[in-house]
Protein backbone atom coordinates (compact mmCIF):
# COMPACT_ATOMS: atom_id res chain seq x y z
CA UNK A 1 136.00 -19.04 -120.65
CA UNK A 2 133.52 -17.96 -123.21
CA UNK A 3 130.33 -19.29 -124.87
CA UNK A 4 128.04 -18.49 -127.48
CA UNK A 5 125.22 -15.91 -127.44
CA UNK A 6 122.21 -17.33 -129.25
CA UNK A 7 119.05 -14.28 -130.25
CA UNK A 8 115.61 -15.85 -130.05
CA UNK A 9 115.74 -16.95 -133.57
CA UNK A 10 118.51 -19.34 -133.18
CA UNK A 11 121.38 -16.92 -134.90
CA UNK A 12 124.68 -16.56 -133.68
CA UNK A 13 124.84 -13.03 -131.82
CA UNK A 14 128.28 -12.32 -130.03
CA UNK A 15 130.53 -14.29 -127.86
CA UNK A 16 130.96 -13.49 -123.66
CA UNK A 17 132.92 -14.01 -120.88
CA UNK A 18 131.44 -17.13 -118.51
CA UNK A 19 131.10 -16.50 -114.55
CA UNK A 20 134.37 -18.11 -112.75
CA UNK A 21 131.70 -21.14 -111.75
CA UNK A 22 132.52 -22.79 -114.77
CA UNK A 23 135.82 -22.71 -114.45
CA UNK A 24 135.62 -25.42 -111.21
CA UNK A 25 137.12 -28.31 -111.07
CA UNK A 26 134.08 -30.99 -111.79
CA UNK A 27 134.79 -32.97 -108.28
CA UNK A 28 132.37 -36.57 -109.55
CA UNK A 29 132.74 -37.71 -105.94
CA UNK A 30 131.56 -34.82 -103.75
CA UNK A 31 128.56 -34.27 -106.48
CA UNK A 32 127.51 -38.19 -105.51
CA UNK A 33 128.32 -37.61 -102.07
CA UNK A 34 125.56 -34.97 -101.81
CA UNK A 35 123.09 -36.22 -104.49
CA UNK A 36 122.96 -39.36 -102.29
CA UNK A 37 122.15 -37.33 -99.16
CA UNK A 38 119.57 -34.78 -100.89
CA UNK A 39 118.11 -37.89 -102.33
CA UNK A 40 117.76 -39.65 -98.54
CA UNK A 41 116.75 -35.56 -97.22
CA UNK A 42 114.24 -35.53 -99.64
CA UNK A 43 112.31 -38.83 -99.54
CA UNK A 44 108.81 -39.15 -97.60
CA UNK A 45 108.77 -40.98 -94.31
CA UNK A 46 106.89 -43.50 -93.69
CA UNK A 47 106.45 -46.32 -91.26
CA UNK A 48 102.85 -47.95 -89.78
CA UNK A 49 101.23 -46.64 -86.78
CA UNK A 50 103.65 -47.78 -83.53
CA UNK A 51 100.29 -49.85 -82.38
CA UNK A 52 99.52 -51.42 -85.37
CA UNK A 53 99.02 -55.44 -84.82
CA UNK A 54 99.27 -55.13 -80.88
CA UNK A 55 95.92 -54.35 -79.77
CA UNK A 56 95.02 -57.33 -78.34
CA UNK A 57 94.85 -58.88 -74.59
CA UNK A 58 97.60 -61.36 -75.90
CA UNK A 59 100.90 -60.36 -74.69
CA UNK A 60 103.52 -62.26 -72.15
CA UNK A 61 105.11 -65.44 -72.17
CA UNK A 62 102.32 -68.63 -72.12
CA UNK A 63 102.75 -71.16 -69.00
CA UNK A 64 103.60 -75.03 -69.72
CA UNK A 65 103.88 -75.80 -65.95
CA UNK A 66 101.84 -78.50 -64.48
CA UNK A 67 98.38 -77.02 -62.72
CA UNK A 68 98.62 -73.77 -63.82
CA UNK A 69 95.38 -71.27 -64.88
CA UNK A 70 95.40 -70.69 -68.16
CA UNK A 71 98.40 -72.98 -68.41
CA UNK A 72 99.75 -74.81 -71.67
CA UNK A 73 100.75 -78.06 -70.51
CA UNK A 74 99.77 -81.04 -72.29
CA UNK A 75 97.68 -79.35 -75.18
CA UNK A 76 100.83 -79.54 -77.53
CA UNK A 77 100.84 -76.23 -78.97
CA UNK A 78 103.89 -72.92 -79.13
CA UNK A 79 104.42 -71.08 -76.70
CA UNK A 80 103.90 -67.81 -78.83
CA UNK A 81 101.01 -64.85 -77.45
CA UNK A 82 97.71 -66.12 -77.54
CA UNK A 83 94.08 -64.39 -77.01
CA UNK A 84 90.66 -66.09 -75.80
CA UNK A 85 88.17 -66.48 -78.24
CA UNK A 86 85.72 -68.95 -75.84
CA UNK A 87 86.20 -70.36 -72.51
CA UNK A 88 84.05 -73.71 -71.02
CA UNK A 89 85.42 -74.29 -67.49
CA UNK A 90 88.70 -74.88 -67.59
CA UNK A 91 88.53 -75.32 -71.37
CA UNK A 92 89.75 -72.38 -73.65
CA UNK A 93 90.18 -72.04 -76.90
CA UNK A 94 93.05 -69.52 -78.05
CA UNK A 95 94.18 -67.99 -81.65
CA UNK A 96 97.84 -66.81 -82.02
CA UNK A 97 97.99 -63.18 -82.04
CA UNK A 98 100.43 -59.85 -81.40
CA UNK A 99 103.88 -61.35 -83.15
CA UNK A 100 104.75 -61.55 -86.44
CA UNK A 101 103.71 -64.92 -87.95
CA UNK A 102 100.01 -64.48 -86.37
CA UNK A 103 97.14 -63.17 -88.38
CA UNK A 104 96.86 -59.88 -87.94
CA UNK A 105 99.42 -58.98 -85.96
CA UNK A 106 102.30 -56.72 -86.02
CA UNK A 107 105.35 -56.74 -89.04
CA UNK A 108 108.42 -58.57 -88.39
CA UNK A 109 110.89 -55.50 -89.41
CA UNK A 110 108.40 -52.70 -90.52
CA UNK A 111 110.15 -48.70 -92.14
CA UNK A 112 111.02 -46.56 -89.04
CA UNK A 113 110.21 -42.95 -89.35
CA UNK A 114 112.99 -42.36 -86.73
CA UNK A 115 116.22 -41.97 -89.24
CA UNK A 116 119.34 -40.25 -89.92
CA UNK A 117 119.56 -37.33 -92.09
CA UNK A 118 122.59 -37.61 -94.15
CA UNK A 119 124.50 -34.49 -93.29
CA UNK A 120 126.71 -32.02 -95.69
CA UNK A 121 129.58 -29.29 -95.29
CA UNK A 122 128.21 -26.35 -96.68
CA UNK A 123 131.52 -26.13 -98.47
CA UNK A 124 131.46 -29.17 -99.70
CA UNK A 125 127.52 -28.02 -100.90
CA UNK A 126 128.96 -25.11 -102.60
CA UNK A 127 132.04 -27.12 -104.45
CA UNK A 128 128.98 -30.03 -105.35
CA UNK A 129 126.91 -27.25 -106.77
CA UNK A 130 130.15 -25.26 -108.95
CA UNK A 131 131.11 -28.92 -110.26
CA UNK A 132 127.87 -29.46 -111.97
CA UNK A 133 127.21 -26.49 -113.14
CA UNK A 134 130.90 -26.51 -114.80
CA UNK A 135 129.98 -29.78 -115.87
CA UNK A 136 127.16 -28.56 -118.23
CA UNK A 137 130.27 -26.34 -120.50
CA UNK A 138 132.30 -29.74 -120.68
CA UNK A 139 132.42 -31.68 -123.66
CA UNK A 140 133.50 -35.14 -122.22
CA UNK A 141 131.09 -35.21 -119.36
CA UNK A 142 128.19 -34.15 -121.97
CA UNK A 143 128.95 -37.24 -124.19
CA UNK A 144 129.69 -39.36 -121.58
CA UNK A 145 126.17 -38.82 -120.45
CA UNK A 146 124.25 -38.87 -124.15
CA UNK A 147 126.21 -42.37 -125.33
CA UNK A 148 123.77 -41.47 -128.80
CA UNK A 149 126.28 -38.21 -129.21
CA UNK A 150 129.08 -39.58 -131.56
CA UNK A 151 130.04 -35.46 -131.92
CA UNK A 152 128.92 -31.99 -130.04
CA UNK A 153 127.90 -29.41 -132.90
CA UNK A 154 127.81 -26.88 -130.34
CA UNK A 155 130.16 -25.13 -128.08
CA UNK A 156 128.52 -25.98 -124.35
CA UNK A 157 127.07 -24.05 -122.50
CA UNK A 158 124.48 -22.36 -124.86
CA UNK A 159 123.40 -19.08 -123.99
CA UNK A 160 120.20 -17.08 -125.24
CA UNK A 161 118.98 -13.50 -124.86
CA UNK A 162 117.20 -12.49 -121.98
CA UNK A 163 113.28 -12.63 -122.29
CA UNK A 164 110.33 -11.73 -119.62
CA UNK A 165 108.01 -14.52 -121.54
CA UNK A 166 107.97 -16.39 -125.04
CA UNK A 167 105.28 -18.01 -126.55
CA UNK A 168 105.84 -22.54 -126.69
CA UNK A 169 106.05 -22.71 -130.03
CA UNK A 170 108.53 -20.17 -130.65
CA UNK A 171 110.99 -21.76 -127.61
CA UNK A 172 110.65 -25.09 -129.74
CA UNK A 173 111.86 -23.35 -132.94
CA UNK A 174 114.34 -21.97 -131.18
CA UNK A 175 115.68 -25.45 -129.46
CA UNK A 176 115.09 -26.93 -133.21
CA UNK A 177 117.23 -24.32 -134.66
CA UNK A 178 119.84 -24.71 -131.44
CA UNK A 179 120.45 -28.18 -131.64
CA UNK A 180 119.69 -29.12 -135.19
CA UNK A 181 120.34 -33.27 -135.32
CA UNK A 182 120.08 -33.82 -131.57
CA UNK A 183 116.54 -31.96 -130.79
CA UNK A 184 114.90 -35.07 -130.41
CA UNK A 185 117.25 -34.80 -126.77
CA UNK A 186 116.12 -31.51 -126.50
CA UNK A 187 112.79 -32.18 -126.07
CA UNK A 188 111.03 -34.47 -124.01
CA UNK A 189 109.93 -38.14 -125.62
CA UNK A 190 107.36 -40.29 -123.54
CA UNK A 191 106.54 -43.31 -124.37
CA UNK A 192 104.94 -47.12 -123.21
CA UNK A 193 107.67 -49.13 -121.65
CA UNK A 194 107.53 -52.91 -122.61
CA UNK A 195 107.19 -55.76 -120.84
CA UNK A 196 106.06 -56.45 -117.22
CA UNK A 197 106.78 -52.85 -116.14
CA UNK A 198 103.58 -51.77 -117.71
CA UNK A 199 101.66 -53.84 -114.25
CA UNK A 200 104.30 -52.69 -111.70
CA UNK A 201 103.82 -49.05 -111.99
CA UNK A 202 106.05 -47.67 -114.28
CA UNK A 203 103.82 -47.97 -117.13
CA UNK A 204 105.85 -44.95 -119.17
CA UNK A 205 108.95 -43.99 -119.66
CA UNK A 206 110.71 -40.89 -120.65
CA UNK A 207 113.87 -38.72 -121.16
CA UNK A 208 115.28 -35.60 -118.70
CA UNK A 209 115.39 -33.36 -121.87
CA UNK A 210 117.26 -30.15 -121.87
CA UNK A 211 117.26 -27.98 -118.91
CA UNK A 212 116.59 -23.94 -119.24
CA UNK A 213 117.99 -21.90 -116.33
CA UNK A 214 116.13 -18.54 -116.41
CA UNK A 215 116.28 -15.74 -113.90
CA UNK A 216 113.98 -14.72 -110.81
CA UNK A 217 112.48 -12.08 -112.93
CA UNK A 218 111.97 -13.93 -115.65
CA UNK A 219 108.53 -15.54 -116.99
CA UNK A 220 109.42 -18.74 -119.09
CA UNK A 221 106.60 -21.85 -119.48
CA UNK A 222 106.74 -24.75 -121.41
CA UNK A 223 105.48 -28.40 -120.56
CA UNK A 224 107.82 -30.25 -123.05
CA UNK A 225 111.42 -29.34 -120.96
CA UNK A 226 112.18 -28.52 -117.52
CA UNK A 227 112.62 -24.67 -116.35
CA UNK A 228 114.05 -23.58 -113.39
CA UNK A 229 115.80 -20.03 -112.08
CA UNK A 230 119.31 -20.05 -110.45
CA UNK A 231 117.77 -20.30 -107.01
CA UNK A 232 115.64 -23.31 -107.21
CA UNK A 233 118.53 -25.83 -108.68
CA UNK A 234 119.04 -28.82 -107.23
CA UNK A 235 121.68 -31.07 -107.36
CA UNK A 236 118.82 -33.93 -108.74
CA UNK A 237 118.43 -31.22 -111.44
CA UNK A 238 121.78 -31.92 -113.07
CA UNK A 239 122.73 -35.12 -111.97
CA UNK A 240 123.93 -37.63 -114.09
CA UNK A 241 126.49 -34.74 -115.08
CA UNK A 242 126.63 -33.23 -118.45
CA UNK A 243 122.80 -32.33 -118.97
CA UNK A 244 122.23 -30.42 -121.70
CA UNK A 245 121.57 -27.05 -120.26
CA UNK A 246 120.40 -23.62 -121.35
CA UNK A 247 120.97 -20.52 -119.45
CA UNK A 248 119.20 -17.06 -120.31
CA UNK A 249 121.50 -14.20 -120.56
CA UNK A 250 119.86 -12.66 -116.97
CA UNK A 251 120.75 -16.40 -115.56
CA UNK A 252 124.03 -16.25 -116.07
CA UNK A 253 124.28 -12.57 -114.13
CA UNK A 254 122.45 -14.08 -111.10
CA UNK A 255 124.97 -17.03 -111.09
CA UNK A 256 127.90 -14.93 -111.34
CA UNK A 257 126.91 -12.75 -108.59
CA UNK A 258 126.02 -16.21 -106.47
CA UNK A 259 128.03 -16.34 -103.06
C-alpha cells in the first residue's frame, strides 16, 4: 500500500511503500472492546471517606419493650439510630442520625474505590492498536466519521517530510495547503455551546481536529491540533475511527519497526 509524500510547502513529492500496519484488518469490535476498558483504566477513583456520616454514638437497633432504659415504647417514633442531644431523668430527647435518610449521616449507595479493572489480551491490544491505525488510510471509515465529507480530495494517510521543529504558522499553511476545502476540520474550532449546557459545565464545545504523529526525536508544537509520537498513542487518540491523521516521514519508520 502506498501514500503520498507531502514537502513542507504542501507539494506533491514522491509516492512510498506503507508499513504492513495498514494493511490490518480494521476489527470495530476489539477497538471498542479496549477503548471501553482504557476508558474505565483510566478514570480517577473516587468514593467518600469509609467514616463519613458514622461518627456518632448512634448505632444499634432502638428498644420498644416495656420498662426498658433508654427504651422506645410508647413515644411513637422509628425505630431507626438515634443520638442524645439532652437528658431530664428518664426524659431524653433524641435526633435521627448514622443511616441514610438522617441529617448528616452517611449516603445510601455512595462510588466505591474498590473496582474491577477491565482486563485486555495483549494480542488483542496489539490487533486494537493495527485496526485503528489502518483505519486512518481508509476511505469509508474516514467519511463515515466526518458525515460533512460528501468526497475525500486526498489519498489517506497523508504523509510529510521529516522535520526536528517548524514554526505554527508555517504547519497551518501547510494543513491549509493539505486539505484545501476541509481545513476548517483540520484545525481546531471552539466555540459557546447553547442552551442550558452553558450552567452545567460544559460551557464550550469543540472539534478533535487532525492528529500529527511525529517521531521520538522529533520537536513539533502547535496549540491549534493535537501532536503525539508513535509511543504515546492511545486508543482514545483515534477513536471514533477514521481521524484525520498526519504522520511525519520519521513516524512512519518508528511504526514500521513497532513489535
Amino acid at each position: 500500500m502506498k501514500a503520498q509524500l507531502y514537502d513542507l510547502k504542501g507539494n506533491k513529492k514522491k509516492e512510498i511503500e506503507l508499513p504492513a500496519v495498514f494493511n490490518s484488518k480494521v476489527r470495530e469490535d476489539i477497538v471498542m472492546k479496549y477503548y471501553e476498558a482504557s476508558k474505565f483504566a483510566e478514570r480517577h477513583p473516587y468514593a467518600p471517606n469509609r467514616e463519613a456520616g458514622k461518627r456518632h454514638s448512634a448505632s444499634g437497633t432502638i428498644s420498644h419493650r416495656r420498662h426498658m432504659w433508654k427504651g422506645h415504647y410508647g413515644k411513637g417514633i422509628s425505630r431507626i439510630p438515634r443520638k442524645t442531644m439532652w437528658r431530664r431523668g428518664t426524659q431524653f430527647f433524641w435526633v435521627g442520625a448514622e443511616v441514610a435518610s438522617t441529617r448528616g449521616g452517611r449516603r445510601a449507595h455512595p462510588p466505591k474505590i474498590d473496582r474491577r479493572v477491565r482486563k485486555i489480551n495483549k494480542k488483542e491490544f496489539i490487533l486494537a492498536l493495527n485496526s485503528a491505525f489502518a483505519s486512518t488510510a481508509n476511505e469509508a471509515f474516514i467519511q463515515k466519521r466526518y458525515a460533512s465529507l460528501s468526497k475525500l480530495n486526498n489519498k489517506f494517510p497523508i504523509i510529510i517530510e521529516s522535520v526536528s521543529s517548524i514554526k505554527t504558522k508555517d504547519l497551518i499553511a501547510l494543513l491549509k495547503s493539505i486539505f484545501g476545502d476541509i481545513s476548517h476540520l483540520a484545525l481546531k474550532t471552539k466555540s459557546v455551546r447553547s442552551g442550558k449546557g452553558k450552567l452545567r459545565g460544559r460551557k464550550y464545545k469543540s472539534n478533535a481536529g487532525v492528529l500529527l504523529i511525529k517521531s521520538s526525536t522529533e520537536n513539533i508544537k502547535m496549540k491549534g491540533i493535537d501532536i503525539k509520537s508513535v509511543k504515546e498513542i492511545k486508543i482514545s487518540d483515534l477513536y471514533p475511527l477514521g481521524r484525520l491523521t498526519i504522520y511525519t516521514e520519521k513516524a512512519l519508520e518508528e511504526l514500521g519497526s513497532r513489535k
